[in-house]
C-alpha atoms as a PDB file:
ATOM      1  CA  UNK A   1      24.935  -5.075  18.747  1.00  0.00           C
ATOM      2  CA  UNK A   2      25.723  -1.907  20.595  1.00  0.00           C
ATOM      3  CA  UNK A   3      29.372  -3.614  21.364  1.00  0.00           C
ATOM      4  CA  UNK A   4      29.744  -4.057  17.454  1.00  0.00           C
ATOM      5  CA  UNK A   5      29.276  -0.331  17.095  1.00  0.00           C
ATOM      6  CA  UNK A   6      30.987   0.855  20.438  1.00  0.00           C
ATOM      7  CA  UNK A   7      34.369   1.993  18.911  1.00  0.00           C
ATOM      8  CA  UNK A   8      33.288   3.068  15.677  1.00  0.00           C
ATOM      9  CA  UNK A   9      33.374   6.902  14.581  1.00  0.00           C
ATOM     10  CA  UNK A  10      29.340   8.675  14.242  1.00  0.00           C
ATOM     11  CA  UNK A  11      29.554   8.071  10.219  1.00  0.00           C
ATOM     12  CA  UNK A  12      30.189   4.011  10.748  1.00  0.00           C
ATOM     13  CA  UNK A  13      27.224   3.721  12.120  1.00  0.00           C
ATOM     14  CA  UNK A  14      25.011   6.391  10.770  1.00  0.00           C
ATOM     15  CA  UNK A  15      25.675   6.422   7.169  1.00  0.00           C
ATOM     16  CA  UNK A  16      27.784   3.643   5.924  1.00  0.00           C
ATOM     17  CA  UNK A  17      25.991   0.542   7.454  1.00  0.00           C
ATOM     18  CA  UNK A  18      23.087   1.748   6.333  1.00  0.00           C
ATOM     19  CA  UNK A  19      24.531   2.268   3.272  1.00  0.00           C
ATOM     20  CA  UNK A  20      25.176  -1.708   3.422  1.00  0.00           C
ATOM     21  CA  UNK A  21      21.649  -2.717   4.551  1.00  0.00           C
ATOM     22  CA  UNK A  22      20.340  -1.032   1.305  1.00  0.00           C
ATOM     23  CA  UNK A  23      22.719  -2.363  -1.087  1.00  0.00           C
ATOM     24  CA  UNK A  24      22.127  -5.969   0.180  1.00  0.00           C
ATOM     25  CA  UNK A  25      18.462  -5.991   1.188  1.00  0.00           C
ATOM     26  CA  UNK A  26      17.426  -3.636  -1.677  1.00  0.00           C
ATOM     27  CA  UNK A  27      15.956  -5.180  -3.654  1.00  0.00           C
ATOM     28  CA  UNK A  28      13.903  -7.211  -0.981  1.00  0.00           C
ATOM     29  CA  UNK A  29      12.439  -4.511   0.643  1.00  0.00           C
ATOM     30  CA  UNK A  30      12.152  -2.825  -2.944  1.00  0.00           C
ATOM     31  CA  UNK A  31       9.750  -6.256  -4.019  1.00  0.00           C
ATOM     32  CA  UNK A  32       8.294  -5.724  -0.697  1.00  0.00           C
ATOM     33  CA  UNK A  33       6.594  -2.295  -0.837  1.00  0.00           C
ATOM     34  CA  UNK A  34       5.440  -2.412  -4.262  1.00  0.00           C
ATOM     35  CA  UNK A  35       3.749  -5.461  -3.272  1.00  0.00           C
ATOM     36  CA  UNK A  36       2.046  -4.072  -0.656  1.00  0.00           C
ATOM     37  CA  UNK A  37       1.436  -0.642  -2.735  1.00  0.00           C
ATOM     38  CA  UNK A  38      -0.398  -3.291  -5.222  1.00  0.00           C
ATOM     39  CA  UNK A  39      -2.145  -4.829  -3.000  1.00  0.00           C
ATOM     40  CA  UNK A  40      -3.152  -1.352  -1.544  1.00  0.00           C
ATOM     41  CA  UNK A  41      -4.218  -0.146  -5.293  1.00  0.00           C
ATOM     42  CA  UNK A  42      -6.066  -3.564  -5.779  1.00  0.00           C
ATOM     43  CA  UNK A  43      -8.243  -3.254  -2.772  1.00  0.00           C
ATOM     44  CA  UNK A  44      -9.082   0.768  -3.363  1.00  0.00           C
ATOM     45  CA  UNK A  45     -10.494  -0.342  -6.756  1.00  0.00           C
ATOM     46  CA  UNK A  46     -12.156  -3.075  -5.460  1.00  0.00           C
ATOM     47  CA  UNK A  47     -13.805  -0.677  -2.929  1.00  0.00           C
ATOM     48  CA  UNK A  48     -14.407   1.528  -5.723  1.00  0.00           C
ATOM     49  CA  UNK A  49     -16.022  -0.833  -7.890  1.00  0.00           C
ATOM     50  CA  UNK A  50     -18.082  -2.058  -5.437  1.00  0.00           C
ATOM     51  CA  UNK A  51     -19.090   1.052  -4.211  1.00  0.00           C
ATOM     52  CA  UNK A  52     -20.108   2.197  -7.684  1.00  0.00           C
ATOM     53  CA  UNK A  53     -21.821  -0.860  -8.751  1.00  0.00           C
ATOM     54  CA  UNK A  54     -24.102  -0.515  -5.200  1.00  0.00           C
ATOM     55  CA  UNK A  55     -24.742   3.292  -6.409  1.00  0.00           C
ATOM     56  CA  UNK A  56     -26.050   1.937  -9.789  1.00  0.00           C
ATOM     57  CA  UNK A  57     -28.077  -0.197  -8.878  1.00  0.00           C
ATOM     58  CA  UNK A  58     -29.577   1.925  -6.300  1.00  0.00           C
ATOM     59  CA  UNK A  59     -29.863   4.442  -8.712  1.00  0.00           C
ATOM     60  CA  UNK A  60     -32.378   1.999 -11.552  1.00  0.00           C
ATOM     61  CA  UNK A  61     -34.155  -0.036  -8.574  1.00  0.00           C
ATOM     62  CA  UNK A  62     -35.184   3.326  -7.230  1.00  0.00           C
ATOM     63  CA  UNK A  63     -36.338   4.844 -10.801  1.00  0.00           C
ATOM     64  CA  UNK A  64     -38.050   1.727 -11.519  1.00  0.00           C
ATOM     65  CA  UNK A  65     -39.929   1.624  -8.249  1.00  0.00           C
ATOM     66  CA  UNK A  66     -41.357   5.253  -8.736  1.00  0.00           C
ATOM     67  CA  UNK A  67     -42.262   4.579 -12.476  1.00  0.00           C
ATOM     68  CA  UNK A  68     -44.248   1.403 -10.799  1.00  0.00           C
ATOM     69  CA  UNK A  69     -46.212   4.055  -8.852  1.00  0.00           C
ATOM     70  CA  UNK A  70     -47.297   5.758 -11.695  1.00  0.00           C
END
Protein backbone atom coordinates (compact mmCIF):
# COMPACT_ATOMS: atom_id res chain seq x y z
CA UNK A 1 0.00 0.00 0.00
CA UNK A 2 2.77 2.36 0.90
CA UNK A 3 4.09 1.81 -2.95
CA UNK A 4 0.48 2.95 -4.11
CA UNK A 5 1.01 6.18 -2.22
CA UNK A 6 4.89 6.58 -2.72
CA UNK A 7 4.78 9.25 -5.54
CA UNK A 8 1.78 10.98 -4.66
CA UNK A 9 1.82 14.75 -3.34
CA UNK A 10 0.81 15.07 0.95
CA UNK A 11 -2.99 16.06 -0.16
CA UNK A 12 -3.40 12.54 -2.31
CA UNK A 13 -3.08 10.81 0.46
CA UNK A 14 -4.25 12.88 3.32
CA UNK A 15 -7.36 14.42 2.14
CA UNK A 16 -8.63 13.15 -1.09
CA UNK A 17 -8.57 9.30 -0.51
CA UNK A 18 -10.13 9.78 2.41
CA UNK A 19 -12.38 11.82 0.82
CA UNK A 20 -13.11 8.51 -1.36
CA UNK A 21 -13.37 6.05 1.57
CA UNK A 22 -16.29 8.25 2.90
CA UNK A 23 -18.15 8.74 -0.17
CA UNK A 24 -18.12 4.94 -0.91
CA UNK A 25 -18.26 3.34 2.53
CA UNK A 26 -20.57 6.07 3.96
CA UNK A 27 -23.22 4.95 4.32
CA UNK A 28 -21.91 1.53 5.77
CA UNK A 29 -20.12 2.82 8.45
CA UNK A 30 -23.05 5.48 8.81
CA UNK A 31 -25.65 2.07 9.38
CA UNK A 32 -22.88 0.86 11.45
CA UNK A 33 -22.59 3.34 14.36
CA UNK A 34 -26.10 4.08 14.78
CA UNK A 35 -26.50 0.50 15.21
CA UNK A 36 -24.22 0.21 17.74
CA UNK A 37 -25.39 3.74 19.35
CA UNK A 38 -28.92 1.71 19.50
CA UNK A 39 -27.79 -1.01 20.80
CA UNK A 40 -25.82 1.17 23.37
CA UNK A 41 -29.25 3.21 24.21
CA UNK A 42 -31.15 -0.21 24.38
CA UNK A 43 -28.94 -1.75 26.96
CA UNK A 44 -28.65 1.69 29.26
CA UNK A 45 -32.48 1.47 29.51
CA UNK A 46 -32.50 -1.93 30.10
CA UNK A 47 -30.01 -1.30 32.98
CA UNK A 48 -32.17 1.43 33.96
CA UNK A 49 -35.26 -0.39 34.08
CA UNK A 50 -33.93 -3.03 35.83
CA UNK A 51 -32.27 -1.09 38.22
CA UNK A 52 -35.45 0.82 39.03
CA UNK A 53 -37.74 -2.04 39.13
CA UNK A 54 -35.05 -3.77 41.91
CA UNK A 55 -35.33 -0.23 43.84
CA UNK A 56 -39.18 -0.63 43.90
CA UNK A 57 -39.50 -3.50 44.99
CA UNK A 58 -37.00 -3.07 47.64
CA UNK A 59 -38.63 -0.10 48.53
CA UNK A 60 -42.63 -2.06 49.31
CA UNK A 61 -40.95 -5.49 50.56
CA UNK A 62 -39.12 -3.38 53.09
CA UNK A 63 -42.33 -1.16 54.16
CA UNK A 64 -44.32 -4.19 54.29
CA UNK A 65 -41.89 -6.08 56.48
CA UNK A 66 -41.78 -3.22 59.17
CA UNK A 67 -45.66 -2.77 59.08
CA UNK A 68 -45.54 -6.80 59.84
CA UNK A 69 -43.62 -5.84 63.01
CA UNK A 70 -46.09 -3.69 64.21
Amino acid sequence: MKKIFAGMPWWVKWVAAPLIVLVVFGGLITSVVGFVIGLLFKVLLLVALVAGLVFVVRKFTASSNSRGDW
